[in-house]
C-alpha atoms as a PDB file:
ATOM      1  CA  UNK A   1      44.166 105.729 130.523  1.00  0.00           C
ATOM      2  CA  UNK A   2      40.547 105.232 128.750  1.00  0.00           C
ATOM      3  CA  UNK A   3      37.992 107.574 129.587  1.00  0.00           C
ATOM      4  CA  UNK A   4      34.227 106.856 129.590  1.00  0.00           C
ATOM      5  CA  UNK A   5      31.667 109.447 128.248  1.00  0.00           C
ATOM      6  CA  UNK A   6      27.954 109.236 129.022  1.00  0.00           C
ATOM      7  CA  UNK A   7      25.404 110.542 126.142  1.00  0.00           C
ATOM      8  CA  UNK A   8      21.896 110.234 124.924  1.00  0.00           C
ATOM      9  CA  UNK A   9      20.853 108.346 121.843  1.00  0.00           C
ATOM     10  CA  UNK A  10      17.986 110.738 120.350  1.00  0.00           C
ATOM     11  CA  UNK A  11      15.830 109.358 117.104  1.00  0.00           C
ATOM     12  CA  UNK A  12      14.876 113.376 115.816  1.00  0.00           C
ATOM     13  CA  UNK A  13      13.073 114.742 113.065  1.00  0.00           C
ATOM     14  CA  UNK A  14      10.731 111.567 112.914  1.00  0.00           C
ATOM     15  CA  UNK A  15       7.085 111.457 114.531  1.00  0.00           C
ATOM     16  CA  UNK A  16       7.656 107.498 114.501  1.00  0.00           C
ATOM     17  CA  UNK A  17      10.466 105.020 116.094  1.00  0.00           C
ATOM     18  CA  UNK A  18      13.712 104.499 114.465  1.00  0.00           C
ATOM     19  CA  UNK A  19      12.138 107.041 111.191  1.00  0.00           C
ATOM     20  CA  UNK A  20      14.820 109.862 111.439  1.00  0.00           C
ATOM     21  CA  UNK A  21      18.185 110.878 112.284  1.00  0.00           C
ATOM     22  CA  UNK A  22      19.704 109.401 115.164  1.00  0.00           C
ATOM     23  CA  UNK A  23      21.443 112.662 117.789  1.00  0.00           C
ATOM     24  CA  UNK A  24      23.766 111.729 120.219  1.00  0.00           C
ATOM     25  CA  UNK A  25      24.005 114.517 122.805  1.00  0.00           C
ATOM     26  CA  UNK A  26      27.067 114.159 125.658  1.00  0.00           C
ATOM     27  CA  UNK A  27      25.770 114.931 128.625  1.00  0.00           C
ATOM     28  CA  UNK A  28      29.098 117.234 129.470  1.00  0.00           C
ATOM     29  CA  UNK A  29      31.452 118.414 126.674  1.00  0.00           C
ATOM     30  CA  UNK A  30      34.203 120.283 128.927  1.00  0.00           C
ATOM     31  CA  UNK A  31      37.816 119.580 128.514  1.00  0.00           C
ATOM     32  CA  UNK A  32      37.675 117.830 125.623  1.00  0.00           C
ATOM     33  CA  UNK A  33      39.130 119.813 122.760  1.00  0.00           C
ATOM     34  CA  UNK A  34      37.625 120.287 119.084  1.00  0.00           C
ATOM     35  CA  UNK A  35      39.498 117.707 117.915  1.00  0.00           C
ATOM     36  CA  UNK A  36      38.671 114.879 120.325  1.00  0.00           C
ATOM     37  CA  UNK A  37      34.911 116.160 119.928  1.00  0.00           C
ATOM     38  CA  UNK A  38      34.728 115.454 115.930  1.00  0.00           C
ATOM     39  CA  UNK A  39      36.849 111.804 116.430  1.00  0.00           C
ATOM     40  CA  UNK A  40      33.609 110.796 118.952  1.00  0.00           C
ATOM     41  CA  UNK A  41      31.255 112.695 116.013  1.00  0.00           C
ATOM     42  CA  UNK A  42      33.088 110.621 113.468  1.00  0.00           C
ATOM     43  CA  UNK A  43      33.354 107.651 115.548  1.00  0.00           C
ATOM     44  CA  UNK A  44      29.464 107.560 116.365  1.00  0.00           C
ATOM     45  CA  UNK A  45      29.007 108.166 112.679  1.00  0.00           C
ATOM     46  CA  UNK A  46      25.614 110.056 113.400  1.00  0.00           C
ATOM     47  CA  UNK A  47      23.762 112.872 111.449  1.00  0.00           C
ATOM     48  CA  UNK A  48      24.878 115.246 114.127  1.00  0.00           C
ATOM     49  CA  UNK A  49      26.923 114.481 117.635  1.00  0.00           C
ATOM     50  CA  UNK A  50      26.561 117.445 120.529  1.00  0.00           C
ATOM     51  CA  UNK A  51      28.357 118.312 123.181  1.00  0.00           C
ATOM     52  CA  UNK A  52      26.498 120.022 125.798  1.00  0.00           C
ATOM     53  CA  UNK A  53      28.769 122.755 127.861  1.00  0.00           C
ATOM     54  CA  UNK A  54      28.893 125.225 130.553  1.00  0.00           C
ATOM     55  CA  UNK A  55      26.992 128.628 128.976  1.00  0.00           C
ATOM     56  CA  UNK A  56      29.175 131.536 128.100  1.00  0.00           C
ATOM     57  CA  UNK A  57      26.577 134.223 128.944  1.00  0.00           C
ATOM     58  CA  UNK A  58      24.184 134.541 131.612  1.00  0.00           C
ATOM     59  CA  UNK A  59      21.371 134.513 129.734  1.00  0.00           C
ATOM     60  CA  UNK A  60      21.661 130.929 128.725  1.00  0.00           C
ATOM     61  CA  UNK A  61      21.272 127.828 130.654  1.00  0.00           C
ATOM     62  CA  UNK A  62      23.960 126.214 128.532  1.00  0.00           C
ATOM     63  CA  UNK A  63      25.485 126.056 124.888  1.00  0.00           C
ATOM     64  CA  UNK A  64      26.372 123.044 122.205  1.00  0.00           C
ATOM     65  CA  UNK A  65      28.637 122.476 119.928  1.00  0.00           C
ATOM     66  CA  UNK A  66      27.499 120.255 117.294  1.00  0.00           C
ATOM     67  CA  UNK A  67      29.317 117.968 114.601  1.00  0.00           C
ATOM     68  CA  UNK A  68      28.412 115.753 111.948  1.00  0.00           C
ATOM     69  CA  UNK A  69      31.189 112.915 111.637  1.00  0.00           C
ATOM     70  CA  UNK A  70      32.786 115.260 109.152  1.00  0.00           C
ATOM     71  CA  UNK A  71      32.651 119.253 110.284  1.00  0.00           C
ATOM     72  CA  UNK A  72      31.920 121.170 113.135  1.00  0.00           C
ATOM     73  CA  UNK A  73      28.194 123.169 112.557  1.00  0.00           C
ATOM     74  CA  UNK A  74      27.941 126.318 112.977  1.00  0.00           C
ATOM     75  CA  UNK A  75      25.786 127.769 115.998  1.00  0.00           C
ATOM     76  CA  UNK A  76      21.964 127.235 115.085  1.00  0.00           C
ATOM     77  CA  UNK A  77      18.493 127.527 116.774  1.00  0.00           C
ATOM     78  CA  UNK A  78      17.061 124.406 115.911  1.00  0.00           C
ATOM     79  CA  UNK A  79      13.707 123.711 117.480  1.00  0.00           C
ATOM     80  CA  UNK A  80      13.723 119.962 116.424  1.00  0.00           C
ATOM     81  CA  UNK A  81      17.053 119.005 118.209  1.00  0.00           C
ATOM     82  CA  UNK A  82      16.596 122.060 121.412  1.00  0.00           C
ATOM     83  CA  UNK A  83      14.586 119.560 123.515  1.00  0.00           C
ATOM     84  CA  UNK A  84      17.154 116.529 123.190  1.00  0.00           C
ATOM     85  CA  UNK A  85      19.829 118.976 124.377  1.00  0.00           C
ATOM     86  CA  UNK A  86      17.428 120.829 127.295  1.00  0.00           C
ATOM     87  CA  UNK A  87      16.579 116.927 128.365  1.00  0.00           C
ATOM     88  CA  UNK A  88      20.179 116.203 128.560  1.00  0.00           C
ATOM     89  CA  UNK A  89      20.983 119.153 130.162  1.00  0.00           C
ATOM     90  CA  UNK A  90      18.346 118.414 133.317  1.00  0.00           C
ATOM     91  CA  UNK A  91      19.754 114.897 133.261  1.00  0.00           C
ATOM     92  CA  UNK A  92      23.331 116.120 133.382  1.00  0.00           C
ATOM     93  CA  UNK A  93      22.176 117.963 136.783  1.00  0.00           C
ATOM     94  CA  UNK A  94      20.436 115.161 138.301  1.00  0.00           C
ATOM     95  CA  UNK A  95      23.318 113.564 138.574  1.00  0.00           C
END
């Protein structure tokens, strides 16, 4: 049975259109396992695929795993892609 996914197409580290890397940021990574998440990195073929999810802490509002279409990263603070991933976040709750 196919399964649809919804996620944000993000130009980042640009200050102009269609100048940087594109980020696409899933709106809600959970239940899909590591694997299925780098086949949808590698499949978009992106600098770098998230997946936002459910926070393990209670001082977070949420976590992401991010991929390039080849490994998984490891955790990072990066300021440049935060605000994709806090946008999709609010989105993902609008819902």
């Amino acid at each position: 049975m196919a399964r649809s996914y919804r996620y944000l197409h993000y130009d980042v580290f640009t200050d102009h259109l269609f100048g940087g890397n594109q980020l696409a940021v899933f709106l809600d990574g959970r239940g899909l396992p590591l694997e299925m998440m780098q086949a949808i990195a590698k499949e978009m073929n992106f600098s770098e695929t998230s997946f936002v999810l459910p926070p393990e802490t209670s001082d977070t509002d949420f976590r992401v795993r991010i991929f390039t279409p080849d490994e998984e990263l490891p955790e990072m603070d990066d300021i440049a892609t935060s605000k994709p991933h806090e946008d999709a976040d609010k989105e993902k709750d609008d819902e």
